[in-house]
Protein backbone atom coordinates (compact mmCIF):
# COMPACT_ATOMS: atom_id res chain seq x y z
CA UNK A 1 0.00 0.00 0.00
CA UNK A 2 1.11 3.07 -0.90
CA UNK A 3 2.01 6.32 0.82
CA UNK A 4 -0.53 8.81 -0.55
CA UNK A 5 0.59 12.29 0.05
CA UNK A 6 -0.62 15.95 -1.01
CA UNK A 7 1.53 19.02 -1.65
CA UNK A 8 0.31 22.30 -0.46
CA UNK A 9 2.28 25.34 -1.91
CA UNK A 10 2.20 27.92 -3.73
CA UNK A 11 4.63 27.70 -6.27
CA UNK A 12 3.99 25.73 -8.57
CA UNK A 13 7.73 24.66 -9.85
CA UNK A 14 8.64 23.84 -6.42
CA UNK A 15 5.43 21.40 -6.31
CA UNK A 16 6.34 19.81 -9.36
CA UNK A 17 10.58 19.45 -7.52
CA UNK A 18 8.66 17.67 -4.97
CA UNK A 19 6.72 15.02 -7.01
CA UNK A 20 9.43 14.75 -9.22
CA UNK A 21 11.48 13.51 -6.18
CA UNK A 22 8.71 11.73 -4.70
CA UNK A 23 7.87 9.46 -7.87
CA UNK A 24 10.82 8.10 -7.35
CA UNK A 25 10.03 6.03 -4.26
CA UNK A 26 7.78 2.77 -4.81
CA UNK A 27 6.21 3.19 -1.59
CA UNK A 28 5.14 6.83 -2.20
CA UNK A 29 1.91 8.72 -4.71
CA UNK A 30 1.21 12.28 -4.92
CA UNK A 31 -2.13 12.33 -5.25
CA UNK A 32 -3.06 15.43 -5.51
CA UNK A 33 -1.86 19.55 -5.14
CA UNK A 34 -2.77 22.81 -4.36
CA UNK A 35 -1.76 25.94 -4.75
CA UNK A 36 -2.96 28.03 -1.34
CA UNK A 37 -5.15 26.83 2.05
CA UNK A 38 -8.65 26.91 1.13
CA UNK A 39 -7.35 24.51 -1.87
CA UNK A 40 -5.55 21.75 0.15
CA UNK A 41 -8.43 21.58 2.29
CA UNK A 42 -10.82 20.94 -0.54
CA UNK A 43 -8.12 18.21 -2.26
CA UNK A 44 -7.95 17.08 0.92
CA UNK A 45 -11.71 16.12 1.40
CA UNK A 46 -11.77 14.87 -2.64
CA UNK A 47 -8.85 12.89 -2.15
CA UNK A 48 -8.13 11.81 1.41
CA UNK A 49 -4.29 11.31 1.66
CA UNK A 50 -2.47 9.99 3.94
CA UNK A 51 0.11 12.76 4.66
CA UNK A 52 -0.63 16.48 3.53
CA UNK A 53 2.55 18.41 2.88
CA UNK A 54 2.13 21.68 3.92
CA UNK A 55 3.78 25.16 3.36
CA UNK A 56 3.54 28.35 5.82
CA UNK A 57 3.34 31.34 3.53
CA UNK A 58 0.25 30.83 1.27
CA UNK A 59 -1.87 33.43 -0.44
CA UNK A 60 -5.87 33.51 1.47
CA UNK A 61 -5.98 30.75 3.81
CA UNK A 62 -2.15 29.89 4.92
CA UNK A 63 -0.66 26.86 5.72
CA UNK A 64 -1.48 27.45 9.90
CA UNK A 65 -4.70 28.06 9.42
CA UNK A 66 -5.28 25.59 6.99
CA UNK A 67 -3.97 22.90 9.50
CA UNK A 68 -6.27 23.80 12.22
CA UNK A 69 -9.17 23.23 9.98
CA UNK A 70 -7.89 19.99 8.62
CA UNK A 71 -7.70 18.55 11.85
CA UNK A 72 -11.06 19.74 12.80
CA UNK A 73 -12.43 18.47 9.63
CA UNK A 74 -10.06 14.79 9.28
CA UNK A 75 -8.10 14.39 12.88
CA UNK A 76 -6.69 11.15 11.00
CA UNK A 77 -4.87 13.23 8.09
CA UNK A 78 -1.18 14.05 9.01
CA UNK A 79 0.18 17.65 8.67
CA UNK A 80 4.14 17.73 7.78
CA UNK A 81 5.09 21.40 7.60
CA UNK A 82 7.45 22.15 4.40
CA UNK A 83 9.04 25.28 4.81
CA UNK A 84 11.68 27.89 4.72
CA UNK A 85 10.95 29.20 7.63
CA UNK A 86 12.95 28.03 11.19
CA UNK A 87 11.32 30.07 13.43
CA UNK A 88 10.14 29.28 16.80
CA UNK A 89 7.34 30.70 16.62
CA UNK A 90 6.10 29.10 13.58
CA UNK A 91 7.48 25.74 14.98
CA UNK A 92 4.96 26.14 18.46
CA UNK A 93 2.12 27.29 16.64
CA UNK A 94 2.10 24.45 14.40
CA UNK A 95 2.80 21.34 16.76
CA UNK A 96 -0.54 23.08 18.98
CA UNK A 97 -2.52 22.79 15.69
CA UNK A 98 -1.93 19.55 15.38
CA UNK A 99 1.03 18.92 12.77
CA UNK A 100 3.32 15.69 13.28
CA UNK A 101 6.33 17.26 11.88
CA UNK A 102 8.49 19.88 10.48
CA UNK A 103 10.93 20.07 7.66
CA UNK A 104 12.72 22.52 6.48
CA UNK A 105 13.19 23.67 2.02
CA UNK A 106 16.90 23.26 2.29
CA UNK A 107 16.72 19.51 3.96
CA UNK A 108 17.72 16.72 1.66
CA UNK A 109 15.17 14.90 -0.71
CA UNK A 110 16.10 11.96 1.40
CA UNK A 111 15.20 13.31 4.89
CA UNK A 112 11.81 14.50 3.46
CA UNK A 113 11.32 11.08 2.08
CA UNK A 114 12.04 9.88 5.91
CA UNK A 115 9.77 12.50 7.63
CA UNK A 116 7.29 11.27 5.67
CA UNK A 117 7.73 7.70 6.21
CA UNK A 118 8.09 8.36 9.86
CA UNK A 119 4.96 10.42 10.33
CA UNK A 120 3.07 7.51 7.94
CA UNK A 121 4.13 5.27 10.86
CA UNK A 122 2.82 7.50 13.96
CA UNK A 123 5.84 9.03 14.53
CA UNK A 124 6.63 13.16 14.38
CA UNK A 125 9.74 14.23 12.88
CA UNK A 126 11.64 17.59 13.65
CA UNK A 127 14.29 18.94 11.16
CA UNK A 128 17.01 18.68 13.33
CA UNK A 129 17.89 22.46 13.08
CA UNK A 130 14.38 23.11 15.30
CA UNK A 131 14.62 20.14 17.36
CA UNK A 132 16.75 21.90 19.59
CA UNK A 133 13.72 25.06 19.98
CA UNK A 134 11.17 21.99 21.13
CA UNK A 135 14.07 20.59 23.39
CA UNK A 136 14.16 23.53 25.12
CA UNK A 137 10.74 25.39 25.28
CA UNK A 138 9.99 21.13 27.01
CA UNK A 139 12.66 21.99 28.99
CA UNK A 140 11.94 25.56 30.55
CA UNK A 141 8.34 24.62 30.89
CA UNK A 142 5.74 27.29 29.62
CA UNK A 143 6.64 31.32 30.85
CA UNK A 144 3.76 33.00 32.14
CA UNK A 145 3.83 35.47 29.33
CA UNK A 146 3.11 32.59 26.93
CA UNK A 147 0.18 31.72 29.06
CA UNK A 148 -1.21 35.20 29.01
CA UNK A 149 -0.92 35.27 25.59
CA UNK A 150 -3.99 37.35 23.98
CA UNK A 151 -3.27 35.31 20.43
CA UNK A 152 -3.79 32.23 22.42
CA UNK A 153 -7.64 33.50 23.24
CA UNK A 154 -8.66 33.51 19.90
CA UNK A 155 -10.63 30.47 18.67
CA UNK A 156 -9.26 29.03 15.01
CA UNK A 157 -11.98 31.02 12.94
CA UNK A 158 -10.74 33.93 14.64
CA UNK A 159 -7.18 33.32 14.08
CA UNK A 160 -8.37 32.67 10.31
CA UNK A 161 -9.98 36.01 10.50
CA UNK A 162 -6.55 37.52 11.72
CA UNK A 163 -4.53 36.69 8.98
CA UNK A 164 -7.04 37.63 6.53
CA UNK A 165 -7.73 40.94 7.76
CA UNK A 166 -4.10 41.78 8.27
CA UNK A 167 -3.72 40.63 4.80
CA UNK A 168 -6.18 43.79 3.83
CA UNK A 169 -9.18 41.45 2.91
CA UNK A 170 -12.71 42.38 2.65
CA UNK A 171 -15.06 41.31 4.83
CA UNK A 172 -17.08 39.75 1.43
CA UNK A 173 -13.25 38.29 0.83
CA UNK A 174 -12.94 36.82 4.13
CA UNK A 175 -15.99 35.05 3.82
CA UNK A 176 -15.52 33.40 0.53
CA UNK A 177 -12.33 32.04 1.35
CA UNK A 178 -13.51 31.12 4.76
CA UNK A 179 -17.21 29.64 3.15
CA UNK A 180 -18.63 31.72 5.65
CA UNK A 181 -21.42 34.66 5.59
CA UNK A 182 -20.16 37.91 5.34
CA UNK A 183 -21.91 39.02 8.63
CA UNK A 184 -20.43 35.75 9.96
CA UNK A 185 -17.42 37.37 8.88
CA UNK A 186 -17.54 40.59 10.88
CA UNK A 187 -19.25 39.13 13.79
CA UNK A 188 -15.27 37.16 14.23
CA UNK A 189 -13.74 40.25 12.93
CA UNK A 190 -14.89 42.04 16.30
CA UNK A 191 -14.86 39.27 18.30
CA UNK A 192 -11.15 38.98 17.57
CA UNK A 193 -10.28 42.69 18.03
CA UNK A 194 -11.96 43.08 21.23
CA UNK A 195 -9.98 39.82 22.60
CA UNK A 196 -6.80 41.29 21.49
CA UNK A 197 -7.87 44.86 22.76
CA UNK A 198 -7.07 45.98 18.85
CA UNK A 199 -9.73 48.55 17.25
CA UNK A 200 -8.27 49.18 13.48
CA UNK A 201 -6.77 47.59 10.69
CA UNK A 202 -3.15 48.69 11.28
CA UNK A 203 -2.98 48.10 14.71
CA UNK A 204 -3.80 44.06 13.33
CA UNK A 205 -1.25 44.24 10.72
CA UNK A 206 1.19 45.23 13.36
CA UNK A 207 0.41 42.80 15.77
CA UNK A 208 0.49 40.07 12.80
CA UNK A 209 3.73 40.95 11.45
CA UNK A 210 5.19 41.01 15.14
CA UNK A 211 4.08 37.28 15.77
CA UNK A 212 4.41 36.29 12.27
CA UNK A 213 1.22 35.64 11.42
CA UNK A 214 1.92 37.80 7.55
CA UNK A 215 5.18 37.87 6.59
């Protein structure tokens, strides 16, 4: 049986690297790709992989928020984050929503090939550049300050909302890509701003590019 995996990216050359390298493992099938969140989710439900290969920085719904929906949607479908990103930040965010592992761009095709395998199996693999940032955050136990975190008070949706609205989406935007109704939309759009004690677009954009959340 077959590995059957699904590449999430945005650029399309690199997702074409990756199932070149890919088709050349018997035990491996890409079976499907998409090009931002809102599309892997959608492939995901058509085609039910086994392992989704996901990437951070996507245009509309990104690879974070993507990941909490999957798991909503499919707990059984593994996450392995694909990325060129190594920060910390990213790296946290992700293993909360639910992803089994963590790869960097610049890895070998052969220790992608193995973080999928592994995760296939159960496991959760960590490049071993970030390994060390989970070693020690285990460690030093949770700060208060990450307890306290406002971000952290958001539900998913609202983190969805986040990213969109820092992005400079509509509402009507934000509730097409989220298949949501536009009053839906701004009913999360204040919900979110009043958590994080926010009231206007820039002061969101700010606090998104400080956490990462836009790039």
């Amino acid at each position: 049986m077959k590995i059957r995996v699904l590449i999430a990216d945005d650029h399309a050359l690199f997702r074409e690297g990756i199932r070149a390298l890919l088709s050349g493992y018997d035990d491996l099938e890409v079976v499907g790709e998409a090009a931002d969140g809102r599309e892997a989710i959608e492939q995901v439900k058509e085609r039910r992989p086994d392992i989704v290969l996901m990437d951070i920085a996507m245009p509309g719904l990104g690879g974070l928020e993507a990941t909490l929906e999957l798991k909503k949607l499919l707990p059984g479908v593994k996450i392995l984050i694909l990325t060129q990103y190594d920060n910390r930040e990213y790296l946290y965010r992700f293993l909360k929503a639910g992803a089994s592992g963590y790869v960097l761009k610049r890895a070998a095709g052969t220790e992608l090939v193995a973080a999928i395998r592994a995760v296939h199996q159960g496991g959760t693999f960590l490049h071993p550049e970030v390994a060390p940032a989970v070693v020690e955050g285990y460690l030093g136990g949770i700060k208060p300050s990450e307890q306290e975190d406002p971000y952290e008070t958001l539900t998913d949706r609202e983190k969805q909302v986040l990213k969109l609205v820092a992005e400079g989406r509509t509402n009507k935007e934000i509730a097409g890509i989220l298949g949501i109704s536009v009053k839906t939309a701004m009913g999360h759009r204040a919900n979110l701003m009043e958590k994080l004690g926010i009231h206007n677009r820039a002061g969101l954009v700010k606090f998104a590019l400080q956490r990462g959340i836009i790039a």
